[in-house]
Protein backbone atom coordinates (compact mmCIF):
# COMPACT_ATOMS: atom_id res chain seq x y z
CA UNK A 1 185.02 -114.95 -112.80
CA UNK A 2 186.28 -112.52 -110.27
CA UNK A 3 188.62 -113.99 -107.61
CA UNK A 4 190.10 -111.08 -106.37
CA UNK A 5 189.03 -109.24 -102.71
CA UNK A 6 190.22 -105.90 -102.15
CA UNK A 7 191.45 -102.39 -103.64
CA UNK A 8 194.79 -101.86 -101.85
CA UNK A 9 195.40 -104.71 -99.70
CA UNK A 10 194.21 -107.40 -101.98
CA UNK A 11 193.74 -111.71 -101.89
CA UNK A 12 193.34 -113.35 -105.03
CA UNK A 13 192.63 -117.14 -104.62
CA UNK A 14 192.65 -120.33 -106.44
CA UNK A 15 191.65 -124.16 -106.26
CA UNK A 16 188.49 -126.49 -105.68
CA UNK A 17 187.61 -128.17 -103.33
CA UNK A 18 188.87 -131.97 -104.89
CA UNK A 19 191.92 -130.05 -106.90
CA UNK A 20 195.47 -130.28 -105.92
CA UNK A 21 195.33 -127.69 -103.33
CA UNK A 22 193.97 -124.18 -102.60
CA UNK A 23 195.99 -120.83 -102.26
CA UNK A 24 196.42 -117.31 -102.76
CA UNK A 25 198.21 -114.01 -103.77
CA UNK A 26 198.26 -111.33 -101.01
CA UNK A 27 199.24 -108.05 -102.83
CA UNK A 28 199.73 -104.76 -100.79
CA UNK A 29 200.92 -106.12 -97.47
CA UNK A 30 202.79 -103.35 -95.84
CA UNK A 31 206.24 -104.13 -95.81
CA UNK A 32 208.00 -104.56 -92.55
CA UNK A 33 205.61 -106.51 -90.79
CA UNK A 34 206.80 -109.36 -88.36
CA UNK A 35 205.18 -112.15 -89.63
CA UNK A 36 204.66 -115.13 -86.93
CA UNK A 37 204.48 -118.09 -89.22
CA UNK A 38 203.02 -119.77 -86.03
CA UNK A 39 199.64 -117.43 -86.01
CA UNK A 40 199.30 -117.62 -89.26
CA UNK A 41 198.53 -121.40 -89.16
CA UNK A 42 196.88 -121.33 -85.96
CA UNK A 43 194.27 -119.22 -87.72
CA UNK A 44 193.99 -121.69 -90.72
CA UNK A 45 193.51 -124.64 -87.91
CA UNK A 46 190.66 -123.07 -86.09
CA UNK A 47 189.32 -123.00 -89.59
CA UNK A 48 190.48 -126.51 -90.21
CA UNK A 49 187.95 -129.28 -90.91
CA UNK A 50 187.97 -132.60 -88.30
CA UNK A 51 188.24 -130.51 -84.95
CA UNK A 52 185.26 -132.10 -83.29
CA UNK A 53 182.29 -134.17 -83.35
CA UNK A 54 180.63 -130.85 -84.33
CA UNK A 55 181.88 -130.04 -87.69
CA UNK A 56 183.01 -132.76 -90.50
CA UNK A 57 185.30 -135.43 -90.38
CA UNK A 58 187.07 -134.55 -93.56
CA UNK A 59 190.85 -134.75 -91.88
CA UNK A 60 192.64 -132.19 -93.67
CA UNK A 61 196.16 -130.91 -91.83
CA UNK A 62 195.95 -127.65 -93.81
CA UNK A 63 199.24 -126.78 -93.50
CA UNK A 64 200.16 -123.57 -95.22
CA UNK A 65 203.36 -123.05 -97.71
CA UNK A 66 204.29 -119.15 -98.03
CA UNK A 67 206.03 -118.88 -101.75
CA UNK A 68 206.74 -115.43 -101.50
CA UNK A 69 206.65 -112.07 -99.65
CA UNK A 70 208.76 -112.83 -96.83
CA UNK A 71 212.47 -111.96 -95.75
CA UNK A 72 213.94 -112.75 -92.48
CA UNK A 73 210.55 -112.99 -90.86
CA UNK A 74 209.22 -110.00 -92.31
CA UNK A 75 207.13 -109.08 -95.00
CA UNK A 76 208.79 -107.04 -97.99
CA UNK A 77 206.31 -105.54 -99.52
CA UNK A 78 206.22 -108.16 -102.25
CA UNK A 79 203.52 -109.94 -103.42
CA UNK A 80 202.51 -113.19 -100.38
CA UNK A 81 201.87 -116.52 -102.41
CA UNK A 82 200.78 -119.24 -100.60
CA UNK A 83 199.77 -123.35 -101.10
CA UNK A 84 197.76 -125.36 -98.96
CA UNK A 85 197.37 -129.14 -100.46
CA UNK A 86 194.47 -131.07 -100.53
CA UNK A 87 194.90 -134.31 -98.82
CA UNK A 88 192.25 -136.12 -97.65
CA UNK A 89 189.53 -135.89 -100.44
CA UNK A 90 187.44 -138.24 -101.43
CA UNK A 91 185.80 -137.38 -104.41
CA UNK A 92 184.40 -141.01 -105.14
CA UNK A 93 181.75 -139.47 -102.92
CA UNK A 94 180.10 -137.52 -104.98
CA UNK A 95 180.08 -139.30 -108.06
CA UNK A 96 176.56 -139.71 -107.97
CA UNK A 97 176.17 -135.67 -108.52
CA UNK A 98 177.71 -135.88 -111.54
CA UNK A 99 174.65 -135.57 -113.52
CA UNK A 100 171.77 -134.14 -110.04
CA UNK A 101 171.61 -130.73 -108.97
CA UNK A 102 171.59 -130.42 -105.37
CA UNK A 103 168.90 -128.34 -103.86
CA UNK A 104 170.10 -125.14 -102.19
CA UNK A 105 173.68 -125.60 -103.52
CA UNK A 106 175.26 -123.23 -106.34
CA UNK A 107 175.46 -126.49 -108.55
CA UNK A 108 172.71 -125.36 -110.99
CA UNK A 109 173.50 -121.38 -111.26
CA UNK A 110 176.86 -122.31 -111.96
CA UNK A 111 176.07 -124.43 -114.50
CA UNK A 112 173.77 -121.89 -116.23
CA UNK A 113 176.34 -119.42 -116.28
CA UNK A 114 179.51 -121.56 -117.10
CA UNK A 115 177.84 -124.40 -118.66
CA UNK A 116 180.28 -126.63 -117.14
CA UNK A 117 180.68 -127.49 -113.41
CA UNK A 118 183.20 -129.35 -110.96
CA UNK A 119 180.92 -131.64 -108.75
CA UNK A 120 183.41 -132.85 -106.90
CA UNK A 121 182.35 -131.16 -103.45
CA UNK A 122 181.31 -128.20 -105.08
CA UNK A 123 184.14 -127.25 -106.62
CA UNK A 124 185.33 -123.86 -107.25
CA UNK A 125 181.98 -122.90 -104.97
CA UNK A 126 182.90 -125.31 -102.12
CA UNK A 127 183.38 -123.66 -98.58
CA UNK A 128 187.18 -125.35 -98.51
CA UNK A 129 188.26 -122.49 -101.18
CA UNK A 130 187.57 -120.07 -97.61
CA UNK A 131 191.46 -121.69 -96.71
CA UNK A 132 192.66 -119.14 -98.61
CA UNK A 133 190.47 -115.87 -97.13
CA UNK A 134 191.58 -117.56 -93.55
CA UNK A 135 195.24 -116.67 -94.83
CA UNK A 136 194.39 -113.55 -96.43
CA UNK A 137 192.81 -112.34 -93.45
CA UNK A 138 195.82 -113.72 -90.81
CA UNK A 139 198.07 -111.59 -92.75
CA UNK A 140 195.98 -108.91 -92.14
CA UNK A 141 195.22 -109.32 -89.09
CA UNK A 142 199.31 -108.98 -88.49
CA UNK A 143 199.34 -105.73 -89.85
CA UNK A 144 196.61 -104.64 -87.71
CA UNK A 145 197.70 -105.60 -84.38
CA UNK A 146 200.40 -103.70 -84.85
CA UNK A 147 198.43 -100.81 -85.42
CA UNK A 148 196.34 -101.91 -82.31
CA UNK A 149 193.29 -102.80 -83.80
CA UNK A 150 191.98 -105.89 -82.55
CA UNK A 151 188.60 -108.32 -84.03
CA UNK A 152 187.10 -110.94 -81.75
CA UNK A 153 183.90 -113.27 -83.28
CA UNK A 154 181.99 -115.26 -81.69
CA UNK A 155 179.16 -117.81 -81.96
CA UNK A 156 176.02 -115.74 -80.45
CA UNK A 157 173.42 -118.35 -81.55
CA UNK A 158 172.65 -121.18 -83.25
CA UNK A 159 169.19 -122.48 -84.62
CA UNK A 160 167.19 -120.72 -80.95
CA UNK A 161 169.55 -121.23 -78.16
CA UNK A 162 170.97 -117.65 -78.21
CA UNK A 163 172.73 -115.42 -76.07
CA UNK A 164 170.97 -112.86 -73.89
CA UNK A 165 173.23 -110.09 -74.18
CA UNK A 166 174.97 -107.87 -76.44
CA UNK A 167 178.96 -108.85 -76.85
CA UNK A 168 179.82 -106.14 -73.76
CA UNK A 169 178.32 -108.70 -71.14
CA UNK A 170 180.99 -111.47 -72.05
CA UNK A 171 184.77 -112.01 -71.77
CA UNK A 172 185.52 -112.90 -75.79
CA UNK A 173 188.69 -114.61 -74.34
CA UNK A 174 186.64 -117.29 -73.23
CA UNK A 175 185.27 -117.89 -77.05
CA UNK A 176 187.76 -119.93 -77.98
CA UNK A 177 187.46 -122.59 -74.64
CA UNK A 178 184.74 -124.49 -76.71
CA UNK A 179 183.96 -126.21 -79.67
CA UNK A 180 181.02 -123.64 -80.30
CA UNK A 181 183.33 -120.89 -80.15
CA UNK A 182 181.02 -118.97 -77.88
CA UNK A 183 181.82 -117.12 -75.03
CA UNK A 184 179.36 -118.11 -72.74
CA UNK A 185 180.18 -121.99 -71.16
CA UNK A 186 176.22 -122.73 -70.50
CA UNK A 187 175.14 -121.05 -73.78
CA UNK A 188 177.79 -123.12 -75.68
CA UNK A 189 177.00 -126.44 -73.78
CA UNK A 190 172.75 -126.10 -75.03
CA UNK A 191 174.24 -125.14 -78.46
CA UNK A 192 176.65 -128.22 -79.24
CA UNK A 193 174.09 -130.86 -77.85
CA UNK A 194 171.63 -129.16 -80.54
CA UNK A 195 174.14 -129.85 -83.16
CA UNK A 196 174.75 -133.14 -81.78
CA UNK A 197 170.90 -133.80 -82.22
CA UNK A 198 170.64 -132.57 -85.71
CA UNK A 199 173.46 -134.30 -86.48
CA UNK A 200 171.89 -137.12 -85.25
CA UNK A 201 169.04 -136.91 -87.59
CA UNK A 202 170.78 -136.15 -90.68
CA UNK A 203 169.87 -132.54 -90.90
CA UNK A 204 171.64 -129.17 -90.44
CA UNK A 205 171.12 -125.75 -88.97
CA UNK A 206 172.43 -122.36 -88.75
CA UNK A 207 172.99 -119.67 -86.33
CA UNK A 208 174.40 -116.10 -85.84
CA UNK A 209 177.90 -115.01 -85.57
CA UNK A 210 178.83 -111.35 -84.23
CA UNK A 211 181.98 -110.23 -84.81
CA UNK A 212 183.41 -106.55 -82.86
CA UNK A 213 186.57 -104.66 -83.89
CA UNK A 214 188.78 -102.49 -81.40
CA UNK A 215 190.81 -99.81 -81.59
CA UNK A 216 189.50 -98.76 -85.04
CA UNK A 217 190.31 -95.27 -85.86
CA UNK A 218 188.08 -92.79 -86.85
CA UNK A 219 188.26 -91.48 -90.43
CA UNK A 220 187.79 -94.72 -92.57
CA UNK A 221 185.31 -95.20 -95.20
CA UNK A 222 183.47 -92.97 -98.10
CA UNK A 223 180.61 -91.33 -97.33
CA UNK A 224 178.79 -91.95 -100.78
CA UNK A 225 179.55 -95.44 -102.68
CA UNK A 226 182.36 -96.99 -100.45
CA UNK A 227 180.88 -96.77 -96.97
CA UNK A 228 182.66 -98.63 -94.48
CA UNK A 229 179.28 -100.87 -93.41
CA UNK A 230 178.78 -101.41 -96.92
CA UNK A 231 182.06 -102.90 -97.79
CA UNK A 232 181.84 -105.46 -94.32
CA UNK A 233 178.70 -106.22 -95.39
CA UNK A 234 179.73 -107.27 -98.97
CA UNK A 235 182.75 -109.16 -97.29
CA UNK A 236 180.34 -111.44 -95.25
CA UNK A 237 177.70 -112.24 -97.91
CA UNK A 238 180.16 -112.84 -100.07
CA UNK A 239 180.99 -116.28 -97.34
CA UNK A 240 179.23 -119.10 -98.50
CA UNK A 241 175.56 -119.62 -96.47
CA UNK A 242 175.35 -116.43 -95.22
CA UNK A 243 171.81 -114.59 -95.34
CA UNK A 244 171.66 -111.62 -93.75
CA UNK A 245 174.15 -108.90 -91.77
CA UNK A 246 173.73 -106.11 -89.29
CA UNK A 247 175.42 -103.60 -87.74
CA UNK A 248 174.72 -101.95 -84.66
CA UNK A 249 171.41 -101.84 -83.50
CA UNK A 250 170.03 -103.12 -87.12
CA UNK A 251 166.85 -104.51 -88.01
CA UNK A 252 165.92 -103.41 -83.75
CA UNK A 253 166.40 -100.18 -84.81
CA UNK A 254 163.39 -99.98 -87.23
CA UNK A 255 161.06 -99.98 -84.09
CA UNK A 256 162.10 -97.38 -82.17
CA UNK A 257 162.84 -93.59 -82.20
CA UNK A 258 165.74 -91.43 -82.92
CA UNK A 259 165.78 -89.95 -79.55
CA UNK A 260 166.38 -93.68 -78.13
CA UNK A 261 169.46 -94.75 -80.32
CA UNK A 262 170.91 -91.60 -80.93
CA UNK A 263 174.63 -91.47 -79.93
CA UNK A 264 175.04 -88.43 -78.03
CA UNK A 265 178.53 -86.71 -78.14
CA UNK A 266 180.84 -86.09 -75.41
CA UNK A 267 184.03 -84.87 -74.09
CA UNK A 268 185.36 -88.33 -72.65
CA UNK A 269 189.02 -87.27 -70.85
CA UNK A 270 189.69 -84.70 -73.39
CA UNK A 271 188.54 -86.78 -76.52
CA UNK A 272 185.45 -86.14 -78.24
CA UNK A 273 183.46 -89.74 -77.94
CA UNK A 274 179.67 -90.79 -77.49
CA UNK A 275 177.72 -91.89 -74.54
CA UNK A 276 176.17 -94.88 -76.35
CA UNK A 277 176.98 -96.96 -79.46
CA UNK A 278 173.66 -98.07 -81.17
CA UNK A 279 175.47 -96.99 -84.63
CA UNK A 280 177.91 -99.78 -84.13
CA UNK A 281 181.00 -97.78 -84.72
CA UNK A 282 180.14 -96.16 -88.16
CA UNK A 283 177.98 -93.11 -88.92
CA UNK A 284 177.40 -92.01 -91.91
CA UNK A 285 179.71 -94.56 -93.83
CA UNK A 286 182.60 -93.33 -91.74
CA UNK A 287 184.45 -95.32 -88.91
CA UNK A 288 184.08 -92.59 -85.69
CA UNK A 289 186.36 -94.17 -83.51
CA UNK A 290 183.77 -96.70 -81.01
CA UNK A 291 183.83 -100.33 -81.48
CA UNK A 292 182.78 -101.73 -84.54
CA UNK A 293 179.79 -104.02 -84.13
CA UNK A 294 177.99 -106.37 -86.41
CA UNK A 295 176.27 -109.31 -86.75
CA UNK A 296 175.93 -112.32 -89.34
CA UNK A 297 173.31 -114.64 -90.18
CA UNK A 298 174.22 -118.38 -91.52
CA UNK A 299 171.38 -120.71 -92.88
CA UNK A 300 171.88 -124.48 -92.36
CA UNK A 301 174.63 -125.94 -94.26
CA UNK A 302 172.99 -127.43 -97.97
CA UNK A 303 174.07 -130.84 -98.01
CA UNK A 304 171.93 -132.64 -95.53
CA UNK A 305 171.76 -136.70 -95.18
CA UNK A 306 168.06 -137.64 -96.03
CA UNK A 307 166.37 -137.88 -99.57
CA UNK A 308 165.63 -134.86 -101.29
CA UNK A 309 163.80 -134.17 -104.42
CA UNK A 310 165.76 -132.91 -107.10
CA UNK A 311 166.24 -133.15 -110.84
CA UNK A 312 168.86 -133.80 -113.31
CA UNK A 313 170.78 -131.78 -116.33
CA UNK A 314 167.59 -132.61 -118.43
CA UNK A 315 165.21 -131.67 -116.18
CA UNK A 316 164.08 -135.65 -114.85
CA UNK A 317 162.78 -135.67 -111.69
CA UNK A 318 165.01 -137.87 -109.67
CA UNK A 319 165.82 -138.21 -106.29
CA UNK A 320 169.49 -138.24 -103.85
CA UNK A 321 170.83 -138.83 -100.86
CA UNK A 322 174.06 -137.25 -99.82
CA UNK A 323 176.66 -138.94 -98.78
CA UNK A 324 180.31 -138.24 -97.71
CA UNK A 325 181.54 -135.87 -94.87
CA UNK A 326 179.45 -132.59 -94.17
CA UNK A 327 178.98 -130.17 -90.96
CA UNK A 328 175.96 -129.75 -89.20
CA UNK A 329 176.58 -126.51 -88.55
CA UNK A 330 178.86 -124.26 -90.01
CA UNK A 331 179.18 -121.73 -86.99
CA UNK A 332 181.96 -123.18 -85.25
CA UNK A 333 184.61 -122.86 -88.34
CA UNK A 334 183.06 -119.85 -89.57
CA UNK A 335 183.98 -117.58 -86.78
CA UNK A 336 187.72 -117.21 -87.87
CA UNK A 337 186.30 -116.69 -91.48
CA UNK A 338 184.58 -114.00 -90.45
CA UNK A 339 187.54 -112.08 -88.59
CA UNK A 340 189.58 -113.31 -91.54
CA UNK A 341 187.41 -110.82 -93.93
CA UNK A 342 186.88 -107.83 -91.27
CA UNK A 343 190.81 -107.91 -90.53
CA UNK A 344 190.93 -107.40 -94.77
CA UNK A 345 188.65 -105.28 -95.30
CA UNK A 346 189.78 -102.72 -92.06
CA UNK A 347 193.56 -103.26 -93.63
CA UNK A 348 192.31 -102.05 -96.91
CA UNK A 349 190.55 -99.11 -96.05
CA UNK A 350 193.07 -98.04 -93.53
CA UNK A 351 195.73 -98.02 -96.19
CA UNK A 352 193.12 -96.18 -98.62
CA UNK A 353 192.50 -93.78 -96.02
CA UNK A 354 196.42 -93.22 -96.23
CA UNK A 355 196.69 -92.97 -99.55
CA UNK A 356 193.98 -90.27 -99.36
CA UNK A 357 195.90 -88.44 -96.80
CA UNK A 358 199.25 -88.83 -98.67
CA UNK A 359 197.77 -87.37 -102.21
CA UNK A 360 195.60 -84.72 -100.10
């Protein structure tokens, strides 16, 4: 099973979802970073579960426990361990899974490949193990601000109430002023009373999340097998009910002609830049210096609370009803998960990019 993310700056994590607790290993923090102990869990509570009438009630303080790494507020270069306990579980819940497979969770594949599963919320495949990529990916996101680079996400849509414009139009500040985490107050408003209406009727949905980086330098990526794009786009499908990713102008792209997204090159006060940005901040696998643009799909969370179909470990038809605590919508949370793996995968390749220079 591979539980490891990362070739330089790397997060190894542990723990299920009805375990003792979750954590990690951070290995390859720079050493010398000021480490506010303060963002760190401020990032693991916009993540945290019971924030609103939108998401689940599962009341979890997620406090985080550093182990390791850190001397006199600042990291050492050592490895980062980290804890955060599970408290509020209540795995009586889902006692009636023991022997179902739930349809469009991972509960049958993992079974067929391990033979043996923890049913208990999912287990090992639950979206609580993402604790651990939220700390990961605060660390990270240290390191980078102090290199100025800078990731905002944001909820651009959920189910069809989307936003009309691309993420230049908006103020990201203004994302976090709402339980949708969207930057637009009218937008958000249509999109939490659709949650509050699926909700409602026991059903789910999903949405769109875009995520932009700042103050990337140019220079980092591969331009054969470890493209920059590529590696963001293995970070978010590798987060649990994601379906698709894009960046720049994407899938819109296929419709129209190279002379309308080309990014033409200019001399912008004394720095050679472009006059548009349909690539989305790469070209050619490479960073080249713009803003980093992409864009993730989510499908409706799973678990929804109406009677499904299913069968059991012998193949019986059979049917269940979920019960327990489960989000409507995973958008809201998800948009520091998705910074949380941009912030370690930009980390990563800038210190590879370093290393390259350094052995050069």
């Amino acid at each position: 099973m591979r539980n490891t993310f990362g070739h330089i700056f790397t997060l190894t994590t542990f723990g299920e979802s009805h375990g003792t607790a979750v954590g990690g290993v951070i290995d390859g923090m720079p050493a010398g970073i000021d480490i506010d102990m303060d963002f760190i869990q401020s990032e693991l509570d916009r993540r945290r579960p019971g924030q609103s009438d939108l998401t689940t009630a599962r009341d979890e303080a997620d406090k985080i426990e550093v182990l390791s790494g850190i001397f006199e507020g600042k990291s050492t270069g050592a490895p980062i361990g980290f804890i955060v306990h599970n408290t509020n579980h209540h795995s009586q819940d889902y006692e009636h899974l023991r022997c179902l497979f739930r349809p469009s969770h991972a509960d049958y594949t993992y079974h067929e490949k391990y033979s043996i599963r923890d049913y208990r919320g999912g287990g090992r495949t639950s979206a609580r193990i993402t604790i651990s990529r939220c700390a990961g990916g605060a660390f990270a996101k240290l390191a980078l601000q102090q290199m100025g680079i800078h990731i905002s996400a944001y909820t651009s849509q959920v189910g069809a109430v989307a936003l009309d414009h691309d993420y230049t139009h908006y103020d990201l500040s203004l994302t976090e002023t709402n339980a949708v985490r969207c930057p637009d107050a009218d937008k958000a408003a249509q999109m939490a009373a659709l949650i509050r209406e699926v909700k409602k009727e026991g059903d789910t949905i999903g949405g769109v999340i875009t995520c932009v980086v700042r103050g990337c330098p140019a220079g980092l990526g591969e331009p054969e097998f470890g493209k920059l794009h590529a590696a963001l786009g293995g970070a978010m499908l590798s987060i649990n009910a994601v379906k698709g990713f894009e960046y720049g102008e994407g899938f819109a792209s296929a419709t129209r002609r190279g002379s309308e997204v080309n990014d033409v090159f200019i001399n912008r006060d004394g720095k050679i830049s472009t006059a548009t940005n349909y690539s989305g901040g790469i070209q050619g696998g490479i960073s080249n210096g713009q803003d980093i643009y992409f864009r993730v799909a989510f499908k409706p969370v799973a678990t929804i609370l109406r009677e499904q179909e299913t069968v059991d470990l012998e193949g019986n038809a059979t049917k269940l009803k979920a019960r327990g605590r489960h989000d409507p919508c995973v958008l809201p949370r998800a948009v520091p998960l998705v910074e949380a793996m941009t912030a370690m995968v930009i980390l990563d390749f800038y210190l590879m990019s370093k290393t390259v220079f350094v052995n050069s």
